[in-house]
Protein backbone atom coordinates (compact mmCIF):
# COMPACT_ATOMS: atom_id res chain seq x y z
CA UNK A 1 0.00 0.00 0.00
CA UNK A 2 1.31 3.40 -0.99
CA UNK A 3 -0.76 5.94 0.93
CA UNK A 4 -4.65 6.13 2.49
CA UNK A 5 -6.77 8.54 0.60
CA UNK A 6 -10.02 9.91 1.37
CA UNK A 7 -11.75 10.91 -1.96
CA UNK A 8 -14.88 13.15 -1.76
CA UNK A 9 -16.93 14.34 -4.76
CA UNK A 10 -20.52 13.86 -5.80
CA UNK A 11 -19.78 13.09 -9.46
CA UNK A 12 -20.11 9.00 -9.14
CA UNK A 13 -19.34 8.19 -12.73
CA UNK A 14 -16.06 10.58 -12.31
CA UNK A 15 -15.69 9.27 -8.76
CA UNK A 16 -15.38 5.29 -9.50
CA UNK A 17 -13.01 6.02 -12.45
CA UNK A 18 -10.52 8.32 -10.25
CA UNK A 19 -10.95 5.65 -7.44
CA UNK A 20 -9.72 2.46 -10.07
CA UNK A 21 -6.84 4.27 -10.84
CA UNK A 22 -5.64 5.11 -7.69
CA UNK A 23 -6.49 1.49 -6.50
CA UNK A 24 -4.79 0.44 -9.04
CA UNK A 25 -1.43 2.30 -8.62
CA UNK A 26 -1.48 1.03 -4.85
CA UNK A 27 -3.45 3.18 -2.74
CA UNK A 28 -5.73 2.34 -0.45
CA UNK A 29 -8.93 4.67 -1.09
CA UNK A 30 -11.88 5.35 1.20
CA UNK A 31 -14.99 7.38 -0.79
CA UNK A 32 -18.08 9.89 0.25
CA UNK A 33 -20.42 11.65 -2.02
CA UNK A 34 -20.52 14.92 -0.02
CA UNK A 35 -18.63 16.74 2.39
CA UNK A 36 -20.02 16.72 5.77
CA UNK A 37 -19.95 12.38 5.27
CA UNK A 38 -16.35 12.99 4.01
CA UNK A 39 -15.22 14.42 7.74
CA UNK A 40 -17.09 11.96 9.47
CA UNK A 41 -14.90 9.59 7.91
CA UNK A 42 -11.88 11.90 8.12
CA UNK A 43 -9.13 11.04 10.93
CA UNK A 44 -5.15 11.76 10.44
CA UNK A 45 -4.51 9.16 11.71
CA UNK A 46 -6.52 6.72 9.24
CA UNK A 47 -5.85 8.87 6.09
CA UNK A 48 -2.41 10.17 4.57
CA UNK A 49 -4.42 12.54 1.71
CA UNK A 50 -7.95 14.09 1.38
CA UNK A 51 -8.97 14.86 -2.26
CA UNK A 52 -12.27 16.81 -2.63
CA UNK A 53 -14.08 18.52 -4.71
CA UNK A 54 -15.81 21.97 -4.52
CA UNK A 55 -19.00 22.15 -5.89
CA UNK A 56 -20.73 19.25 -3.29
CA UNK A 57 -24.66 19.49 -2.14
CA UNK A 58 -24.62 20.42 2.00
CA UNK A 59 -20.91 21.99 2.32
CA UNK A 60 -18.51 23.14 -0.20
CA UNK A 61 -14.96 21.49 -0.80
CA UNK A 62 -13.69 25.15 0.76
CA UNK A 63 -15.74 24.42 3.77
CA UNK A 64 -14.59 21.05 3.86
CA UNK A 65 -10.83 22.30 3.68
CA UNK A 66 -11.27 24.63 5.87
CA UNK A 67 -12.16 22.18 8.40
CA UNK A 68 -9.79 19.53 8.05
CA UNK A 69 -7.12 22.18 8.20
CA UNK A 70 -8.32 23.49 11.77
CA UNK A 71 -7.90 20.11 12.82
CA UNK A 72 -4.90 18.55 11.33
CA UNK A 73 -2.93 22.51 10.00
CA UNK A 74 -0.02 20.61 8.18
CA UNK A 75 -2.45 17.85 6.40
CA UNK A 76 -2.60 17.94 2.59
CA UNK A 77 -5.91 17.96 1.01
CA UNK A 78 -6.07 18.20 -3.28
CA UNK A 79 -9.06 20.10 -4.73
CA UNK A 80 -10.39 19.16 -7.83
CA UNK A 81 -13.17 20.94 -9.37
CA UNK A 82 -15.28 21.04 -12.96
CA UNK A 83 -16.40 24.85 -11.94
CA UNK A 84 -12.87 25.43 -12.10
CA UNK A 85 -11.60 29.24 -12.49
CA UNK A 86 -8.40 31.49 -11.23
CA UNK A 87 -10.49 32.93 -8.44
CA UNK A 88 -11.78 29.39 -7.07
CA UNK A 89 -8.00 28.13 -7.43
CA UNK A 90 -6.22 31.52 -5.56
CA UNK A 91 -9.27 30.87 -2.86
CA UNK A 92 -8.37 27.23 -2.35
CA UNK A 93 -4.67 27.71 -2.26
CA UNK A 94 -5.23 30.49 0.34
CA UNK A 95 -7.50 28.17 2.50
CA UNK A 96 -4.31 25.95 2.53
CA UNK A 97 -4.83 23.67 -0.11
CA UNK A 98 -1.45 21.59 -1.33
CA UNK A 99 -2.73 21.36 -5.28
CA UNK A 100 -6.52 22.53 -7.57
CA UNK A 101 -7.02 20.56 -10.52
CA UNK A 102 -9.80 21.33 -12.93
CA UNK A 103 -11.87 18.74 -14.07
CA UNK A 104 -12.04 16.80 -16.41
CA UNK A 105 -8.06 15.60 -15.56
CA UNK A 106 -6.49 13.12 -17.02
CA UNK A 107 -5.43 9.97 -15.41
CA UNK A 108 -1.35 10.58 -15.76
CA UNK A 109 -2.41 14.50 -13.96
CA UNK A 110 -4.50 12.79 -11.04
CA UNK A 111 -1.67 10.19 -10.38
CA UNK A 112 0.94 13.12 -10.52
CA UNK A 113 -0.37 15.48 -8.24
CA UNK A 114 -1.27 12.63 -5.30
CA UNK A 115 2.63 11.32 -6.11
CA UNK A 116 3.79 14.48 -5.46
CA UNK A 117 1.45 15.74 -2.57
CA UNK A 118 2.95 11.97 -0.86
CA UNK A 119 6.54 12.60 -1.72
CA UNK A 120 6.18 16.10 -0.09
CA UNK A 121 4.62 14.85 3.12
CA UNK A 122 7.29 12.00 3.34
CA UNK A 123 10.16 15.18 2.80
CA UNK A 124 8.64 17.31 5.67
CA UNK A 125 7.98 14.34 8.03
CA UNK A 126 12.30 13.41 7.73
CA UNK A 127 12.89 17.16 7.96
CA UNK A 128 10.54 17.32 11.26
CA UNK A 129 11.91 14.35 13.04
CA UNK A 130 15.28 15.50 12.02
CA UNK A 131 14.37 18.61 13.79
CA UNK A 132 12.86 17.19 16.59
CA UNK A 133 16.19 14.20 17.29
CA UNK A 134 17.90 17.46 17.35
CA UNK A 135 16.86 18.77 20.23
CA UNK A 136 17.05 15.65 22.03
CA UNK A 137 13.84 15.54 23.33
CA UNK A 138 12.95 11.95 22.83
CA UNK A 139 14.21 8.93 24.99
CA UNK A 140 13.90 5.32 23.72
CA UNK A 141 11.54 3.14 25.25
CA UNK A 142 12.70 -0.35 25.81
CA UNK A 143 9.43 -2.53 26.33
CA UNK A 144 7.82 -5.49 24.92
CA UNK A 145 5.36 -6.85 28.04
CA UNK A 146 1.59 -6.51 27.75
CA UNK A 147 1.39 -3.84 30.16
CA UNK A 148 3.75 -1.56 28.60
CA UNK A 149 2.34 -1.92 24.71
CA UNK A 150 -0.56 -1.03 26.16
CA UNK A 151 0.69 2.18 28.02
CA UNK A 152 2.59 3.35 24.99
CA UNK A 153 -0.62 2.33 22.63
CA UNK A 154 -2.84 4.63 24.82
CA UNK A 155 -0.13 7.43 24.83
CA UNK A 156 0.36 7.54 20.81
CA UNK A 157 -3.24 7.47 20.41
CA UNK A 158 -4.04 10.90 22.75
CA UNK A 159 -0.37 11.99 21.39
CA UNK A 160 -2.09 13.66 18.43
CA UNK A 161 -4.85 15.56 20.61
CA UNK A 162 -3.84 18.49 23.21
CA UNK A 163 -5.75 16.79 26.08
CA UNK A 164 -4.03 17.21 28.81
CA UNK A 165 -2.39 13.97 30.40
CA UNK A 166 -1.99 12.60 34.06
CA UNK A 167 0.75 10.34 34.31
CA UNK A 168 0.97 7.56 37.81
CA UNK A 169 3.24 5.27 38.39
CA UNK A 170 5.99 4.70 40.99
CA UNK A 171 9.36 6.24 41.38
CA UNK A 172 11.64 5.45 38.74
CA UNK A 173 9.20 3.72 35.86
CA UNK A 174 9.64 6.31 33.55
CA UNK A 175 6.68 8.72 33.57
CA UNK A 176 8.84 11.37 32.06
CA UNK A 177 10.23 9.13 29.02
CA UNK A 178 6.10 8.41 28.47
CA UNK A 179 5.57 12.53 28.32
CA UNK A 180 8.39 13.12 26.38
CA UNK A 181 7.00 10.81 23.35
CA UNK A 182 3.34 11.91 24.11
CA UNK A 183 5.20 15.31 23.02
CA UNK A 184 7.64 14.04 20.62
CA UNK A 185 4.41 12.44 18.55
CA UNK A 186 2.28 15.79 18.93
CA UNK A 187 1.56 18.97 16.68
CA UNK A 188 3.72 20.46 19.39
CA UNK A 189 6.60 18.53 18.64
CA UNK A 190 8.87 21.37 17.30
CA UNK A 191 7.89 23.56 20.19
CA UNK A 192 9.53 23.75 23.46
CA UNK A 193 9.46 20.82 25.96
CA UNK A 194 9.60 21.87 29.31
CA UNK A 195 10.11 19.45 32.94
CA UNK A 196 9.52 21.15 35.97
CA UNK A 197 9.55 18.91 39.09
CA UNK A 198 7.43 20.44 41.52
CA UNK A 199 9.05 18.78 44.54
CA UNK A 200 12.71 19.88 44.13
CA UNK A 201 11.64 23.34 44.53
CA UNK A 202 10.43 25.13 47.32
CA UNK A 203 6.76 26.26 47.98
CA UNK A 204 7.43 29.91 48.82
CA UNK A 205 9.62 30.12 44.74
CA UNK A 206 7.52 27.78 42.68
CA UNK A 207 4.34 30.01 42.11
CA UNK A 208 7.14 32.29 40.73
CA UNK A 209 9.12 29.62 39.23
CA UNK A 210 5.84 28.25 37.20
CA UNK A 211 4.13 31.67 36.55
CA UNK A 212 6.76 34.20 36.54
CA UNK A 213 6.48 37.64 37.91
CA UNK A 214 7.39 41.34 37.04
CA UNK A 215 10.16 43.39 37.76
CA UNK A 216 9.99 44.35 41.60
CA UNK A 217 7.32 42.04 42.39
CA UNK A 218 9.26 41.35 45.88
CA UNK A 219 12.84 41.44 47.30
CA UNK A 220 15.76 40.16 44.72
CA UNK A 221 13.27 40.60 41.59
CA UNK A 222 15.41 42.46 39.56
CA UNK A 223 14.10 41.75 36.27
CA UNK A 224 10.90 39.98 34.88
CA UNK A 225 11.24 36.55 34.86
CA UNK A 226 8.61 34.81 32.34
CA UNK A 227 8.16 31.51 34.22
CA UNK A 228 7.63 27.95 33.17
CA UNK A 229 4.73 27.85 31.54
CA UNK A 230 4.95 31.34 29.35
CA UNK A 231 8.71 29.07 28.32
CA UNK A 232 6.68 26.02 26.94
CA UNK A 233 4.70 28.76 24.80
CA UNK A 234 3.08 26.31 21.97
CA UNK A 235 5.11 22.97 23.44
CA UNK A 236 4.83 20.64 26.15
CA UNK A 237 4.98 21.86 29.88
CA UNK A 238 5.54 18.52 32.10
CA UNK A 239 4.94 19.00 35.69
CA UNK A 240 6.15 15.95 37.83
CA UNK A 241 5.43 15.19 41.20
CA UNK A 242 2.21 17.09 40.75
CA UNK A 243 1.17 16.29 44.18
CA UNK A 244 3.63 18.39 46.24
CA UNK A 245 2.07 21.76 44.92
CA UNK A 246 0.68 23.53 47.85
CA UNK A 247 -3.25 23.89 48.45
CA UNK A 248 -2.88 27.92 47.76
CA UNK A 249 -1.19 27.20 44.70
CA UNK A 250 -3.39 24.65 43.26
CA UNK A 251 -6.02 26.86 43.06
CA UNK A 252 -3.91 29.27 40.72
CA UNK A 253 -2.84 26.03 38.45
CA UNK A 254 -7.09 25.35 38.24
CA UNK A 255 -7.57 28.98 37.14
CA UNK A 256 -4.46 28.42 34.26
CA UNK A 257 -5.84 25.07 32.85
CA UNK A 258 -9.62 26.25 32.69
CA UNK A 259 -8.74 30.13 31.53
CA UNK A 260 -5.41 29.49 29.65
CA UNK A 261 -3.91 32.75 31.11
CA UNK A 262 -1.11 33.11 33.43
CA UNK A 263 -0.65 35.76 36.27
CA UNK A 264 2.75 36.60 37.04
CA UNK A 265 3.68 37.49 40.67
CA UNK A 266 2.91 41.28 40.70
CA UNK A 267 2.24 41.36 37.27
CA UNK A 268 -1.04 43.56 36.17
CA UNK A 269 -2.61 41.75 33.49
CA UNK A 270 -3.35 38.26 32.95
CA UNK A 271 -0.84 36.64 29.64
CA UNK A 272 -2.85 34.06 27.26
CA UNK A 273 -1.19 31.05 26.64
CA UNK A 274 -0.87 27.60 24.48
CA UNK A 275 0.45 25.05 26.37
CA UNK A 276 -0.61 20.99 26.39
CA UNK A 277 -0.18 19.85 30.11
CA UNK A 278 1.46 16.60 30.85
CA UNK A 279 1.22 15.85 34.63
CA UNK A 280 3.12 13.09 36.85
CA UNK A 281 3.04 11.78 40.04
CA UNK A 282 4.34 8.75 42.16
CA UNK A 283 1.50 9.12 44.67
CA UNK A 284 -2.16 7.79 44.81
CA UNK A 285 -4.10 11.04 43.62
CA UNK A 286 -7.32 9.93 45.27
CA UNK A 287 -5.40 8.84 48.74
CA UNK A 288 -4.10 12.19 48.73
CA UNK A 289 -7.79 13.88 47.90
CA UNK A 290 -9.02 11.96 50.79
CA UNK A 291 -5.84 13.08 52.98
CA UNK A 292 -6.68 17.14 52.29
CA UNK A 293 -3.86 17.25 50.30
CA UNK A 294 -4.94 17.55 47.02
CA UNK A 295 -7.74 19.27 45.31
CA UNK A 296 -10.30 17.01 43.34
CA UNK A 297 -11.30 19.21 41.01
CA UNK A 298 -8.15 19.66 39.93
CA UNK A 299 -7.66 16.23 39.84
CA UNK A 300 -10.27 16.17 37.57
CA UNK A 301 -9.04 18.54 35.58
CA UNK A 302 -5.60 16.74 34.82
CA UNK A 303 -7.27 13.52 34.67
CA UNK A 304 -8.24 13.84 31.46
CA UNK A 305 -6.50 10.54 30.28
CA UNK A 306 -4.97 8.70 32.65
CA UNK A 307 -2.09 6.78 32.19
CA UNK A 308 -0.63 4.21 34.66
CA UNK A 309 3.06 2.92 34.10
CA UNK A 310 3.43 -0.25 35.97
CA UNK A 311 6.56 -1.27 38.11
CA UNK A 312 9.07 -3.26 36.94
CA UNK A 313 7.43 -6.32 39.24
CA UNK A 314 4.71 -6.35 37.07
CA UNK A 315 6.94 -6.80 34.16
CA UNK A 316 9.67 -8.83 34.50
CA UNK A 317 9.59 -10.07 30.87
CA UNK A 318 11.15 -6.34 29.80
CA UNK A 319 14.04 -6.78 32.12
CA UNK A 320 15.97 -8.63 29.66
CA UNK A 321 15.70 -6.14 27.18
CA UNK A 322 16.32 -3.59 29.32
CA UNK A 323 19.66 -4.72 30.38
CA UNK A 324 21.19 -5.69 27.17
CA UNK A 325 19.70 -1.97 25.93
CA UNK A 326 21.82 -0.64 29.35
CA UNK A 327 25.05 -2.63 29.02
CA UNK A 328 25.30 -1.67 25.44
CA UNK A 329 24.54 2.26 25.97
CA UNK A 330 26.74 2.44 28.86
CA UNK A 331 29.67 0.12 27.43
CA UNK A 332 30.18 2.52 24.25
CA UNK A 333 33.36 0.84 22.78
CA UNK A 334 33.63 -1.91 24.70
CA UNK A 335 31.93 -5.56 24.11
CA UNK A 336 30.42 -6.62 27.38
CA UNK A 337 28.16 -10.01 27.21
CA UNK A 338 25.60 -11.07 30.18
CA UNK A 339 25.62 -14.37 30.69
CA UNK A 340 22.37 -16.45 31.60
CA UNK A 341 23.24 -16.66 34.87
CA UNK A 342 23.90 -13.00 35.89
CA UNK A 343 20.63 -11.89 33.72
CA UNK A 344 18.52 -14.71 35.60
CA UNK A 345 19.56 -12.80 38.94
CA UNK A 346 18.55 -9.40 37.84
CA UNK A 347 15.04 -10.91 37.18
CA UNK A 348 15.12 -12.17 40.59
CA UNK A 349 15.43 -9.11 42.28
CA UNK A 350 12.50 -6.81 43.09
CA UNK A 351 14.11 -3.76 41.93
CA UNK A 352 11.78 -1.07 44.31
CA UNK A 353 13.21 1.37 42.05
CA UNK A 354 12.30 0.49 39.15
CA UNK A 355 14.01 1.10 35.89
CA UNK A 356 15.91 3.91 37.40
CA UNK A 357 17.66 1.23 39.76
CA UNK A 358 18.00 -1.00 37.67
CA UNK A 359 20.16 1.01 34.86
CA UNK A 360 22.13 1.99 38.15
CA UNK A 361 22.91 -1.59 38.51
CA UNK A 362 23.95 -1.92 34.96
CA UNK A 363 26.21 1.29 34.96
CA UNK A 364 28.11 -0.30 38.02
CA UNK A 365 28.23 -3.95 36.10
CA UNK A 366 29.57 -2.35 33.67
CA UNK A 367 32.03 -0.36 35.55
CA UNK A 368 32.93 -3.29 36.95
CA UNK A 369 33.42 -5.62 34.88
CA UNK A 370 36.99 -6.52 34.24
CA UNK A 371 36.91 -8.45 30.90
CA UNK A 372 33.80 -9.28 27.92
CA UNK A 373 31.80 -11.17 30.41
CA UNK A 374 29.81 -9.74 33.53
CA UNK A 375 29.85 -11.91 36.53
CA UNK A 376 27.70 -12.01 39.65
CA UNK A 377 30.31 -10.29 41.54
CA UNK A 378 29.56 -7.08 39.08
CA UNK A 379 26.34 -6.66 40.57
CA UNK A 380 25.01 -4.28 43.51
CA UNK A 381 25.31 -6.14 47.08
CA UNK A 382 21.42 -7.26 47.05
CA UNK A 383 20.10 -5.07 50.06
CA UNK A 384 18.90 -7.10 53.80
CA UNK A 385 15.77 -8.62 52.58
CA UNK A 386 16.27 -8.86 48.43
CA UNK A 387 16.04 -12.45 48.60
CA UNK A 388 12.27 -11.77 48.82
CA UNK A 389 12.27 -11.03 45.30
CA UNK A 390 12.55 -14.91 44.15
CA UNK A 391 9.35 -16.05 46.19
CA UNK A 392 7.33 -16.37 42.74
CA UNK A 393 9.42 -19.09 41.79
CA UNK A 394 8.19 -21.08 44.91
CA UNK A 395 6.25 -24.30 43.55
CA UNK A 396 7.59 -23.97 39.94
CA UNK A 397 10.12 -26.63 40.42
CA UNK A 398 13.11 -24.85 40.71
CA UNK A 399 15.56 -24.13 43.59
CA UNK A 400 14.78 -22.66 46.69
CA UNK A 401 15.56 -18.79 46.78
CA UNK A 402 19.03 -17.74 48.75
CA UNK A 403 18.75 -17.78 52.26
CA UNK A 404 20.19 -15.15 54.85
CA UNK A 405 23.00 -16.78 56.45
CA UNK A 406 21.54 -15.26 60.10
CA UNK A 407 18.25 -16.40 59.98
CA UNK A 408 14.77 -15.49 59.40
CA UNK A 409 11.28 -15.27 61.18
CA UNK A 410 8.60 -17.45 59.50
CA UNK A 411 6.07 -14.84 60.76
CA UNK A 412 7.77 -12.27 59.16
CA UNK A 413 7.83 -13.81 56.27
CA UNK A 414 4.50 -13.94 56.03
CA UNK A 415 3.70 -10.82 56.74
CA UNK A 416 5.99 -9.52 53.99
CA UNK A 417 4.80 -12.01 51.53
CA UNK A 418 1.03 -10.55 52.26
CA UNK A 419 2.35 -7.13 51.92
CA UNK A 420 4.04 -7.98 48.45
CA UNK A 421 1.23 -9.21 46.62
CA UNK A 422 -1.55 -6.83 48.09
CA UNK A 423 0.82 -4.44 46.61
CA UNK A 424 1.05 -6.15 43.39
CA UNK A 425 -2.57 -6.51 43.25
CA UNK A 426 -3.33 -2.98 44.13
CA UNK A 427 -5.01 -3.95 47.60
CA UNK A 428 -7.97 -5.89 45.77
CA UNK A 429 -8.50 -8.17 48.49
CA UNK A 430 -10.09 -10.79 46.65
CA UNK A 431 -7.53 -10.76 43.79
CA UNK A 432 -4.93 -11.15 46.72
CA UNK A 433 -6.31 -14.07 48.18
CA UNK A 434 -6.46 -16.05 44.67
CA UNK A 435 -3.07 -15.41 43.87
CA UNK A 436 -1.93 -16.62 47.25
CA UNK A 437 -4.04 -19.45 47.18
CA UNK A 438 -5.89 -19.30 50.32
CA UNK A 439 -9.73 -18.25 51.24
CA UNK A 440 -10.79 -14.46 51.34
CA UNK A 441 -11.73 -14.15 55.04
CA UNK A 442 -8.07 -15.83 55.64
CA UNK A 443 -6.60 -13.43 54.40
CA UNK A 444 -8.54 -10.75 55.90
CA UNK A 445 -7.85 -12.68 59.33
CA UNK A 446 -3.69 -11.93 58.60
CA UNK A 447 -4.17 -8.78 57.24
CA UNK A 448 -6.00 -7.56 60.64
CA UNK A 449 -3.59 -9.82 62.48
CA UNK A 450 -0.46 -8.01 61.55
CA UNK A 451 -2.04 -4.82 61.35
CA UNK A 452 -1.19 -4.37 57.34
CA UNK A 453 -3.35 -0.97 56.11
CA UNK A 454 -3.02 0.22 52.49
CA UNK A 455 -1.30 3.65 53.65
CA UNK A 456 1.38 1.60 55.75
């Protein structure tokens, strides 16, 4: 297949003749009769090239360009017309149109004029993400498990809208790689992209930090400072750790997203802006709603698609990949091989930090590592309880897990076994109790027993 093309004109005898030959140089072709059926069916993400013509019952071809440019600016769209005349041509061009040909057209013209609308799409799509690697935006995304195909499915697909995005997830999973693609795949993508984390910087400097202020707004304010999100001005402003904004200032953030101004500190009238909002956070937004800490209609207001990254424990198939990606980013030159046995430990281990910890681990392998081959000596010093991370191999056969050499105490064992998979399993009770194999109201028996609460 060469290209999708969504062909609108009324004309049904001049229709199914332009459709055969584009079918039959290799297109894939989707028809309408008139225009407002023709953007039902339009999506740029289902269609490389919209050819229409003018003259249509219900809208015009114009109208119908018009359209599809306010919602896709840079898509092409041919206009082909038998009412054709200079003024209808300078009127389409004008309206954004990539080519007007007058009807009747030969076959050879038709086929010319999509080849070239293609081949000029195809030149400014190189010339964009040649723009775009340039400013180094993008991180690669190492990640073939369920779970993450569908997180990066669901972020491509709201990648071309400008809803704003509320990224979860624990420390170290890589919400901020997931925003930087969401941005890297957007109209925004040649705009700024701009990472503020909201809990490296204090409460009394990050109203002015995110919203600017004017010259002499307070003590040390020497000159106007424009703030983060006037410096994402048609990009990508990604706030992380969303959650440790201060009450006061959440309410300011609310007023941003719903008015799209910004109020600088001491500043005297409010600046318009266009900014898509990305959003992060390691913490339960609705445990912190319930604690007073966070405001829900803000929530709300973020929440517009949600997107959880799961740990690493809920993964392990992508730790593989992920250390061969490592150990060959971080060896540069050199040609450093993990054996079977080395990788089958790092997919023992519960890495609590995630993919962050985990390249850690591979930076100090490779380190290291004196010759080709990494050994188990290369490897952090698994921390007091680590061993934990082997229990799901108990009752597959294999080996039991190592042991500490002083010890251990059956009950807490248990305990941190409970606490392990009611974590995995998000505290669903029920979903807990089947993966552990007992009865529900056993499990709620240990769970009151040692005093386990989801907060803890």
């Amino acid at each position: 297949m060469k290209g999708r093309i969504l062909f609108i004109d009324d004309d049904q005898a001049g229709r199914e003749v332009a459709l055969f030959n584009l079918r039959k140089a290799g297109y894939e072709v989707t028809q309408s009769s008139d225009g407002l059926e023709g953007l039902s069916l339009f999506s740029p993400e289902k269609v490389d090239l919209v050819i229409t013509d003018v003259k249509m019952p219900g809208i015009s071809g114009i109208e119908v360009l018009r359209r599809i440019k306010k919602q896709a600016p840079g898509f092409p769209v041919l206009v082909i017309t038998a009412f054709g005349n200079v003024e209808m041509a300078v009127e389409a061009m004008k309206a954004g149109a990539y080519d007007f040909i007058g009807k009747p057209f030969h076959r050879d013209q038709l086929l010319l004029s999509v080849e070239r609308a293609f081949d000029r799409c195809r030149l400014e799509a190189e010339v964009r993400s040649l723009r775009i690697r340039a400013k180094g935006v993008e991180r690669e995304i190492v990640g073939t498990s369920p779970p993450m195909k569908r997180v990066l499915e669901i972020a491509d697909r709201v990648a071309g809208t400008d809803a704003t995005i509320l990224i979860t997830g624990e420390s170290g999973t890589g919400k901020e790689v997931i925003a930087r693609r969401i941005h890297v795949r957007s109209q925004r993508a040649e705009g700024p992209f701009v990472a503020v984390n909201c809990a490296a910087i204090p409460g009394e400097l990050l109203e002015s930090e995110l919203f600017g202020h004017a010259k002499g707004a307070f003590t040390g304010a020497v000159k106007e400072r424009l703030g983060k999100f006037r410096q994402a001005q048609g990009g990508t402003l990604f706030l992380d750790e969303i959650g440790e904004i201060p009450l006061p200032l959440q309410a300011k953030l609310l007023r941003v997203l719903q008015e799209k101004v910004v109020d600088a500190v001491g500043g005297d009238t409010p600046v318009p802006i266009d900014v898509r909002i990305v959003a992060a956070t390691n913490k339960d937004p609705q445990e912190r709603i319930r604690a007073g800490a966070f405001r829900e209609d803000l929530f709300y207001r973020l929440n517009v698609v949600g997107i959880h990254v799961p740990p690493l424990r809920e993964r392990p198939e992508d730790i593989p990949s992920l250390v061969e990606h490592f150990v060959r980013e971080l060896a540069e030159a050199r040609d450093v091989v993990v054996p079977s046995h080395v990788m089958l430990e790092f997919g023992r281990r519960p890495w609590p930090g995630n993919v962050r910890e985990l390249k850690n681990a591979c930076e100090r392998l490779v380190i290291l590592c004196r010759g080709t081959e990494a050994s188990l000596e290369d490897l952090p010093t698994p921390p007091a309880k680590s061993w934990q991370g082997a229990l799901p191999s108990f009752g597959g056969g294999g080996d039991l897990p190592a042991l500490p050499p002083e010890g251990l105490s059956l009950i807490d064992l248990e305990k941190q076994v409970i606490e392990m998979v009611l974590r995995l399993k998000r505290w669903n009770i029920t979903q807990a109790a089947a993966y552990l194999r007992v009865p529900r109201h056993i499990l709620v028996y240990r769970i009151e027993k040692y005093g386990l609460r989801r907060d803890a």
